[in-house]
Protein backbone atom coordinates (compact mmCIF):
# COMPACT_ATOMS: atom_id res chain seq x y z
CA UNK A 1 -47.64 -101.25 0.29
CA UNK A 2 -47.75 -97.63 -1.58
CA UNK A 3 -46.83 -96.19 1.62
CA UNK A 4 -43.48 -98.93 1.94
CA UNK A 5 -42.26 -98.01 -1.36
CA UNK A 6 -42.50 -94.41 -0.43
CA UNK A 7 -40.54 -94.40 2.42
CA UNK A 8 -37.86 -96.21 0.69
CA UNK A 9 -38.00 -94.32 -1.82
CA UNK A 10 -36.85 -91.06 -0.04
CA UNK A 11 -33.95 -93.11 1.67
CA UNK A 12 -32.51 -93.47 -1.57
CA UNK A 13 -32.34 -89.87 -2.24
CA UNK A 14 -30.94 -88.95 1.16
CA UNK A 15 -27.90 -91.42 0.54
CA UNK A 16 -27.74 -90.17 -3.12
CA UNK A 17 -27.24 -86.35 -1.84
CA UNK A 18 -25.01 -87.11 0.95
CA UNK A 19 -23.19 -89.14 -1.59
CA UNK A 20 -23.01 -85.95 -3.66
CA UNK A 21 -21.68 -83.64 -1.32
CA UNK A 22 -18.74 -85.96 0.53
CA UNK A 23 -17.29 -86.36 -3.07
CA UNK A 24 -18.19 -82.84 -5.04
CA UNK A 25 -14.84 -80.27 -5.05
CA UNK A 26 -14.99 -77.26 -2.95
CA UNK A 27 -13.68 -74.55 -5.89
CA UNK A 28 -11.23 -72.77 -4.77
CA UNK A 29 -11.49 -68.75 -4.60
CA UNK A 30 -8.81 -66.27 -4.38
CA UNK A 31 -9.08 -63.39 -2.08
CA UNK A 32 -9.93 -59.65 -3.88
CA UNK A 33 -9.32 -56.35 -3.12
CA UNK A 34 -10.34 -53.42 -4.22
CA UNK A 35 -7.67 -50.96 -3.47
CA UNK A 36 -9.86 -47.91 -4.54
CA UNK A 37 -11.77 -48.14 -1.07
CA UNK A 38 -9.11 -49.54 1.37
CA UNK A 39 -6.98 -47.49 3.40
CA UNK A 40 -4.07 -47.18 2.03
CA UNK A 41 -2.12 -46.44 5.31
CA UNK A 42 -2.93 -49.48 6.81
CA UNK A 43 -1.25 -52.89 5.89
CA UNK A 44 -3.33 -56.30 7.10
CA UNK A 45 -1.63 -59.77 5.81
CA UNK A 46 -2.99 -61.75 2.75
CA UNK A 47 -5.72 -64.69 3.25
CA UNK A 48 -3.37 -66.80 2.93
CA UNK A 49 -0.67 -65.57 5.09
CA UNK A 50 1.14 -63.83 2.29
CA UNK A 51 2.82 -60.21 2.32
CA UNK A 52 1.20 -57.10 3.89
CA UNK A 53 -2.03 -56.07 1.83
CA UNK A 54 -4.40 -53.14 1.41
CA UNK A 55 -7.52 -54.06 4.47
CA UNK A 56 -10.77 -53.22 2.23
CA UNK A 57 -13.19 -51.36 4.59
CA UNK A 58 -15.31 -52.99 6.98
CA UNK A 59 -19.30 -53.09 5.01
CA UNK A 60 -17.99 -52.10 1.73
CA UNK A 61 -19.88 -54.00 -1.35
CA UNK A 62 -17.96 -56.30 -3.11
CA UNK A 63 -18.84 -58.48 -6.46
CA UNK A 64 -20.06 -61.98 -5.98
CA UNK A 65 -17.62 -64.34 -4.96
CA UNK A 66 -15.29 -62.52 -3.52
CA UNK A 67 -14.06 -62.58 -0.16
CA UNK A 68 -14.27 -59.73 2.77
CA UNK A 69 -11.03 -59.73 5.29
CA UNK A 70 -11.27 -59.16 8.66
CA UNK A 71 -12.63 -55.81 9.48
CA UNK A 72 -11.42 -55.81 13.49
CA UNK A 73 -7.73 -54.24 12.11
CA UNK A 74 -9.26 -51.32 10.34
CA UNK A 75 -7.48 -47.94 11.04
CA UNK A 76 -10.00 -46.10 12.85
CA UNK A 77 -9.66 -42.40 12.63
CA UNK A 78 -9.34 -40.69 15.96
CA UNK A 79 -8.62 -36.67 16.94
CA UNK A 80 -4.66 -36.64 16.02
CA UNK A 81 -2.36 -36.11 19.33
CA UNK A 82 1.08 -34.82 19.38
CA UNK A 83 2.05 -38.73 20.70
CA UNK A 84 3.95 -39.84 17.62
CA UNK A 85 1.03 -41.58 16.13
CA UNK A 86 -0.95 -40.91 13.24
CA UNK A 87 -3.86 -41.18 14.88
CA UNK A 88 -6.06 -39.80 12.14
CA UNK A 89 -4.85 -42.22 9.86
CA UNK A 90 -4.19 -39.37 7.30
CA UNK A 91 0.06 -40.53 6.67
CA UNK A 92 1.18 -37.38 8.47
CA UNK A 93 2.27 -37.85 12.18
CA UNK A 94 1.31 -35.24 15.34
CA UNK A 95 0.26 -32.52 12.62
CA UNK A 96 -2.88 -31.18 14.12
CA UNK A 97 -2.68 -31.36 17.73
CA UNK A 98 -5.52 -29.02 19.06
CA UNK A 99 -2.72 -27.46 21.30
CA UNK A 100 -0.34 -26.66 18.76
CA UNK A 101 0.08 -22.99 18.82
CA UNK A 102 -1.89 -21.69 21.78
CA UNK A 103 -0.25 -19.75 24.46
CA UNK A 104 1.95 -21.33 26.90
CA UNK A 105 4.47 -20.39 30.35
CA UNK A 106 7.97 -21.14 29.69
CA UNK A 107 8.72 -20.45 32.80
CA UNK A 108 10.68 -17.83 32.23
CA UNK A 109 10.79 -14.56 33.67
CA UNK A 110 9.57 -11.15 32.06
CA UNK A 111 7.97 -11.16 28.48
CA UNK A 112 10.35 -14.56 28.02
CA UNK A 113 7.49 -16.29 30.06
CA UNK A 114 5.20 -16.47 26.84
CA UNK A 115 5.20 -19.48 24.67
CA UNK A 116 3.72 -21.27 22.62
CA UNK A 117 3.17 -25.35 22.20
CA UNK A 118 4.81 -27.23 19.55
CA UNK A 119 5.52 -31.17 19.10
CA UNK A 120 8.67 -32.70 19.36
CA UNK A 121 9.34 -36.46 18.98
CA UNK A 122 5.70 -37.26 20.51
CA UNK A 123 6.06 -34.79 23.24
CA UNK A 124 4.36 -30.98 23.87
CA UNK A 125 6.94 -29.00 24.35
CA UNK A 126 6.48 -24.62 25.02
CA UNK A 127 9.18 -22.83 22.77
CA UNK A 128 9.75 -18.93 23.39
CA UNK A 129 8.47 -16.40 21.21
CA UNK A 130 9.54 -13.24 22.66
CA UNK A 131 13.50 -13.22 22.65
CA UNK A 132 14.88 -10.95 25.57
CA UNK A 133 15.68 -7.52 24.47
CA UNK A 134 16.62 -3.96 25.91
CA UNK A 135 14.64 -2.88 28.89
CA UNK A 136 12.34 0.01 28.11
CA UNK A 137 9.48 1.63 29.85
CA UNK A 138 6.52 -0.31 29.50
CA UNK A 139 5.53 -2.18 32.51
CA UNK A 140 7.37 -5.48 31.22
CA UNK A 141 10.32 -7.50 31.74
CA UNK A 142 11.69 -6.96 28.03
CA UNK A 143 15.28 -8.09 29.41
CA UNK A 144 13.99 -11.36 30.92
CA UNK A 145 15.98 -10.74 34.07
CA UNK A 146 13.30 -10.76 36.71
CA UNK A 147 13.20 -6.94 36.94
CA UNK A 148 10.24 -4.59 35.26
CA UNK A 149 11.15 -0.71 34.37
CA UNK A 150 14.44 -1.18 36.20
CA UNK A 151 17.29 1.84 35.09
CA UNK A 152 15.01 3.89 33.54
CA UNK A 153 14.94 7.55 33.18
CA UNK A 154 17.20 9.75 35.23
CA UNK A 155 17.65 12.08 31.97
CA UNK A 156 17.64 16.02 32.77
CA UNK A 157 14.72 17.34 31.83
CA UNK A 158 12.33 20.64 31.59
CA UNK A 159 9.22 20.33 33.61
CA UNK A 160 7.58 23.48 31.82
CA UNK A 161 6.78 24.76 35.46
CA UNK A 162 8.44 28.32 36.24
CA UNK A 163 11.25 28.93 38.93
CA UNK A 164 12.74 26.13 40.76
CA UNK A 165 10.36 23.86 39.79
CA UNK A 166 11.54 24.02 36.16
CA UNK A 167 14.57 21.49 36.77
CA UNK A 168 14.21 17.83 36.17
CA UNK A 169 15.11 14.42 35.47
CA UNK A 170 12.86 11.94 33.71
CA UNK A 171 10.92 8.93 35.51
CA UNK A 172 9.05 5.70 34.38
CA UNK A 173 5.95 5.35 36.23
CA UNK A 174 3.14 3.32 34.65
CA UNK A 175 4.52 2.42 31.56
CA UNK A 176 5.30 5.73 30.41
CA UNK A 177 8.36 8.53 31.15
CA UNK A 178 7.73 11.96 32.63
CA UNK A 179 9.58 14.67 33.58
CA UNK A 180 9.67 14.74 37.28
CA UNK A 181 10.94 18.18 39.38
CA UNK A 182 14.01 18.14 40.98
CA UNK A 183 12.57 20.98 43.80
CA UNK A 184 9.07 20.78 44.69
CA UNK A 185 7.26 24.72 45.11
CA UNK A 186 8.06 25.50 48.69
CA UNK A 187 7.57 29.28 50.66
CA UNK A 188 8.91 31.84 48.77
CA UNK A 189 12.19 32.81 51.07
CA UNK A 190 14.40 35.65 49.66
CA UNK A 191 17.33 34.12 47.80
CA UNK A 192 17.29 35.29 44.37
CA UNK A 193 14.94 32.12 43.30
CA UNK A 194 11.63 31.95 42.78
CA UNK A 195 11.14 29.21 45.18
CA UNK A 196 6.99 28.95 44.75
CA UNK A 197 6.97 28.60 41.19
CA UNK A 198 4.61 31.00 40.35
CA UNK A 199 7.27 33.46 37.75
CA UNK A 200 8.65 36.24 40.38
CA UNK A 201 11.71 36.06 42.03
CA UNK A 202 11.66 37.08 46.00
CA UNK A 203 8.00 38.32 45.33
CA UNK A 204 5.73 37.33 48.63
CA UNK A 205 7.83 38.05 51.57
CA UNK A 206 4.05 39.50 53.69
CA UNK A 207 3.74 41.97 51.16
CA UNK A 208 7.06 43.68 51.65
CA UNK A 209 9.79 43.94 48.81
CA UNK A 210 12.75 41.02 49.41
CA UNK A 211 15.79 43.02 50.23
CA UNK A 212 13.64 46.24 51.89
CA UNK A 213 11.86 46.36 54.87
CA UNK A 214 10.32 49.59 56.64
CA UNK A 215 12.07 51.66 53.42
CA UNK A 216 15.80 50.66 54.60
CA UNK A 217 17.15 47.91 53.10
CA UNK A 218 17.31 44.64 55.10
CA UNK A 219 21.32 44.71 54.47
CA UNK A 220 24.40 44.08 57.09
CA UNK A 221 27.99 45.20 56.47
CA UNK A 222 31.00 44.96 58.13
CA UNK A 223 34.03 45.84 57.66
CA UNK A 224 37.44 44.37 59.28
CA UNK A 225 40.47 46.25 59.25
CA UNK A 226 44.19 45.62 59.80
CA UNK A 227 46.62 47.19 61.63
CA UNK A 228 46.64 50.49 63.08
CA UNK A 229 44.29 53.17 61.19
CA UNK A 230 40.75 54.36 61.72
CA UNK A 231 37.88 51.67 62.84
CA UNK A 232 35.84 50.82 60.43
CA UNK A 233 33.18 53.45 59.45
CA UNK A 234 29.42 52.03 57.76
CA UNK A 235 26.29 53.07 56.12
CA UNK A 236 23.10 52.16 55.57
CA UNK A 237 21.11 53.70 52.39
CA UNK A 238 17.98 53.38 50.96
CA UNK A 239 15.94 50.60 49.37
CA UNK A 240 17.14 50.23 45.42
CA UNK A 241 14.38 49.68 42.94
CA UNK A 242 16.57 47.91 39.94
CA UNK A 243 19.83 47.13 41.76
CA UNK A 244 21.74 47.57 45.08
CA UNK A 245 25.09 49.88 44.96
CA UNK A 246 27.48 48.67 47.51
CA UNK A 247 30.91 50.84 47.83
CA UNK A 248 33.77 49.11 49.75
CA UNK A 249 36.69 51.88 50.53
CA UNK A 250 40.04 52.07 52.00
CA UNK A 251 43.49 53.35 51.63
CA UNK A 252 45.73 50.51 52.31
CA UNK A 253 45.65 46.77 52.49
CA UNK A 254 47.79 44.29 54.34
CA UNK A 255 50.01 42.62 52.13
CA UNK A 256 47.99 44.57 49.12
CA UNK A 257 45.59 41.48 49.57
CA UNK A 258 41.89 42.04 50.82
CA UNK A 259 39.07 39.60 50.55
CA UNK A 260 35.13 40.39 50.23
CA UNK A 261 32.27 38.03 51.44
CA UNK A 262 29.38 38.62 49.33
CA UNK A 263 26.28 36.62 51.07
CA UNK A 264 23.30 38.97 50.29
CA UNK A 265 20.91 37.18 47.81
CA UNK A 266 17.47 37.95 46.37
CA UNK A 267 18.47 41.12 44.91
CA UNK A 268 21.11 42.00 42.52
CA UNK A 269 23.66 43.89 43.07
CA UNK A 270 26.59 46.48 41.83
CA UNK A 271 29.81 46.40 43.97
CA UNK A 272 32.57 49.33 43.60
CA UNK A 273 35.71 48.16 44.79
CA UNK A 274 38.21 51.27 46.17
CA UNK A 275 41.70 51.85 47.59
CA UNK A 276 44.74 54.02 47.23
CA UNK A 277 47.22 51.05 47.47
CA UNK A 278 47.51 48.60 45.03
CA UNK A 279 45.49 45.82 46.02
CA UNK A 280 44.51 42.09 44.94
CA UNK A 281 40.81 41.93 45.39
CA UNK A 282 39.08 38.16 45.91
CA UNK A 283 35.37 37.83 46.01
CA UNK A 284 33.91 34.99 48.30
CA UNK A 285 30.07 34.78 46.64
CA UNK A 286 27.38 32.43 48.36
CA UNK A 287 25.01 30.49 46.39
CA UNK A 288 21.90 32.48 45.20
CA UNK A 289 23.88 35.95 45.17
CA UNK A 290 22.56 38.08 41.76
CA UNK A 291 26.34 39.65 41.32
CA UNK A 292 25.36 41.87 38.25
CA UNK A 293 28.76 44.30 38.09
CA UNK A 294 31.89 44.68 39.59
CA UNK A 295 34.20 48.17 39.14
CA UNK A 296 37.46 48.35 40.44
CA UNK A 297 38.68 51.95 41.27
CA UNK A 298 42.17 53.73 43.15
CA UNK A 299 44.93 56.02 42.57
CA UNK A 300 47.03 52.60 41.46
CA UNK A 301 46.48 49.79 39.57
CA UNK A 302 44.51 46.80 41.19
CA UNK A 303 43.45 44.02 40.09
CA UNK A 304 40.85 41.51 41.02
CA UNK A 305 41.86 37.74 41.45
CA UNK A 306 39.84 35.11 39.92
CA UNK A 307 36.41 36.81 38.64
CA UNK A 308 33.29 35.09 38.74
CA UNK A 309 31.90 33.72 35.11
CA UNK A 310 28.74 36.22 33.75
CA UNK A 311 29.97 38.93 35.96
CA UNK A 312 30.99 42.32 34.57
CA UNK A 313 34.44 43.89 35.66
CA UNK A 314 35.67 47.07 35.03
CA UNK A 315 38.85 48.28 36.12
CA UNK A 316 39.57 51.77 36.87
CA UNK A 317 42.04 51.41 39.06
CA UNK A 318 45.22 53.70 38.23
CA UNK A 319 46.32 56.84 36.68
CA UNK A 320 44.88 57.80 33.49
CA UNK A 321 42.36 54.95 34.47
CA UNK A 322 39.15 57.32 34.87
CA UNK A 323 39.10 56.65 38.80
CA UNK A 324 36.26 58.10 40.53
CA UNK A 325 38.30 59.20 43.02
CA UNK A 326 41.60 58.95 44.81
CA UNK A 327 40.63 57.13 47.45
CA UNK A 328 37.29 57.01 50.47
CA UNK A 329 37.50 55.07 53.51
CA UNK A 330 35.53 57.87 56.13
CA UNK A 331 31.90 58.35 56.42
CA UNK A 332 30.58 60.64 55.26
CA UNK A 333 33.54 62.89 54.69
CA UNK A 334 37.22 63.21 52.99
CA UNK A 335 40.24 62.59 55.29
CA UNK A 336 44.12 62.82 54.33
CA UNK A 337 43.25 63.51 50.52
CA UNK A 338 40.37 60.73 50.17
CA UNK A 339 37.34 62.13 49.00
CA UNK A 340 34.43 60.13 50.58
CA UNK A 341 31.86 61.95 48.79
CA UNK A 342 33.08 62.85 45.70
CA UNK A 343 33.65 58.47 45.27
CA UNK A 344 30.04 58.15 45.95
CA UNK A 345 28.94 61.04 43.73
CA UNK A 346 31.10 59.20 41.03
CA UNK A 347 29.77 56.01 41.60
CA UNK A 348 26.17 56.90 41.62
CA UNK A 349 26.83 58.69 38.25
CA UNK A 350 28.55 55.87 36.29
CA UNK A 351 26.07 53.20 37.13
CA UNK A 352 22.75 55.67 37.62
CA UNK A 353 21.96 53.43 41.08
CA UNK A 354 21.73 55.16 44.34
CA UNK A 355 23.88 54.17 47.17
CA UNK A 356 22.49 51.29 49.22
CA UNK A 357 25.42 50.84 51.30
CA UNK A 358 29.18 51.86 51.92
CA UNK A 359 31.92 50.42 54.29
CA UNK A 360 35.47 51.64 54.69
CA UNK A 361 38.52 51.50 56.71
CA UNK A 362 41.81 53.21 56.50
CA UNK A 363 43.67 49.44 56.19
CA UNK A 364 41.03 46.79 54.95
CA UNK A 365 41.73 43.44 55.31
CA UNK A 366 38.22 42.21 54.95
CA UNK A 367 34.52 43.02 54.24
CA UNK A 368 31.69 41.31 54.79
CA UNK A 369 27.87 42.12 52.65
CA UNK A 370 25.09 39.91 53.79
CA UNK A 371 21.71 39.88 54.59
CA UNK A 372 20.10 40.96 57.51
CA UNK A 373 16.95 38.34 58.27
CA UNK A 374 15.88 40.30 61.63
CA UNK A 375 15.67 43.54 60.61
CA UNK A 376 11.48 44.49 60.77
């Protein structure tokens, strides 16, 4: 009986409590947020569908009662790319891509080639930071034209070497200019240079003195004359120490005009120009001839056409002119009032040489002074 009542008992209180809770009001609760801990850059709708609201973060503590949204549309921080996202969630967009600012190839030629990355509109992009400029000598493309060290140099310039040697012009090799010889040191030869750069001029010809060989000098003259009068007389002197003294004689010209060749180099030298006649004189000088002096001298007035710059020319042609003599075209004496001798004597005196050479002829129309390369 006790165990009847007992059982009915309890089946009254299950129908009381299920009673309760189909007829007890659900309160209702509004969603919170706390705005202190929720990202602010991200925007989630309301509970109840409303506008755009702070999302709180996902595990935070809240007070009792309230609410926790969704936590699946968090912002999740990420490494920011340049992609036009903020993908660190920080409001600033492609600010710290890790490629921003390293090196990069333009594709450019020359120093133009170097870049560097920067963002644009979601995209890496390499800008130039060298800006093309003039070309200089540095082993670069400064001009951004394809070419490296191109045009430069070509500058005269002093190598600091002696003789030939010394002449230059400037060159870029390596990034840096030098002064590069025009003539490289070659066998001394006897031209009035000093062709092996060592600071003597015509110094190592096998020992022997440029100019002198076997104690004549190594000299040939020759002397063309014009119409009718003697043939042409010549003589060979002695080696000069200082200076060579050359005296070219004669007594008449045709058409008062006479030229001289002057060819003989690696020595300097002291011409004396003589003749009775008026005569135009005109020097024809080789490259490498050392013409120190020229001294024009006759019973009239010459002259000598176009005189070469840095060369001394004294004229004592004429009366009252301090000739050294009337006239000498013979070897070794006078003929038909010329003095031969008394020229020489004159000439030797005035310019304290001795004679190396002399060359005459009663009508000169030419003479010819060179050197003589197979003399011993």
């Amino acid at each position: 009986m006790a165990s009847r009542f007992a059982r009915y008992f309890l089946f009254l209180l299950i129908l009381t409590l299920v009673g309760c809770a189909d007829t007890a009001e659900t309160p209702e609760v509004e969603p919170v947020f706390d705005a202190s801990i929720a990202d602010a850059g991200t925007l989630e709708p309301a509970v109840d569908g409303g506008p755009m609201s702070p999302n709180p973060i996902k595990d935070a503590e809240l007070p009792d009662g309230v609410i926790a949204m969704d936590a699946t549309a968090d912002c999740v921080p990420v490494p920011e790319r340049c992609n036009g996202v903020d993908d660190d969630c920080d409001n600033a967009v492609d600010e710290a891509d890790p490629q921003l600012g390293s090196l990069c190839n333009t594709d450019l030629p020359g120093a133009c080639g170097i870049g560097e990355w920067a963002c644009r509109g979601g995209d890496l992009e390499c800008d130039i930071t060298v800006e093309p400029m003039d070309e200089i000598c540095d082993e670069a493309d400064n001009d951004c034209d394809g070419l490296v060290d191109e045009n430069m140099g070509g500058e005269p310039c002093d190598t600091g070497h002696d003789g030939v040697c010394a002449a230059g012009h400037q060159v870029c090799e390596e990034g840096a200019l030098r002064c590069q010889a025009d003539t490289m040191a070659a066998e001394e030869t006897c031209n009035g240079l000093d062709d092996d750069c060592n600071g003597a001029v015509d110094d190592t010809l096998d020992g022997v003195l440029c100019g002198c060989a076997d104690d004549a000098p190594t000299v040939f003259v020759q002397t063309r004359c014009g119409g009718g009068g003697y043939q042409p007389f010549a003589h060979i002197g002695v080696c000069a120490e200082d200076a060579e003294l050359h005296v070219l004689g004669q007594y008449t010209a045709p058409d008062n005009a006479t030229t001289v060749q002057v060819r003989r180099t690696g020595t300097p030298l002291v011409l004396v120009l003589s003749t009775y006649d008026r005569t135009d004189w005109r020097l024809e000088i080789a490259d490498g001839v050392i013409l120190q002096q020229v001294i024009l001298s006759g019973y009239t007035a010459s002259r000598l056409l176009d005189p070469p710059d840095g060369v001394e020319v004294i004229n004592r042609s004429g009366q009252g002119q301090g000739a050294f003599a009337a006239c000498g075209y013979r070897w070794p004496d006078d003929d038909q009032g010329c003095d031969t001798p008394g020229l020489v004597a004159n000439a030797e005196a005035t310019t304290g040489l001795t004679l190396t050479s002399f060359q005459g002829c009663y009508t000169g129309a030419g003479y010819l002074l060179d050197d003589a390369p197979n003399m011993p």
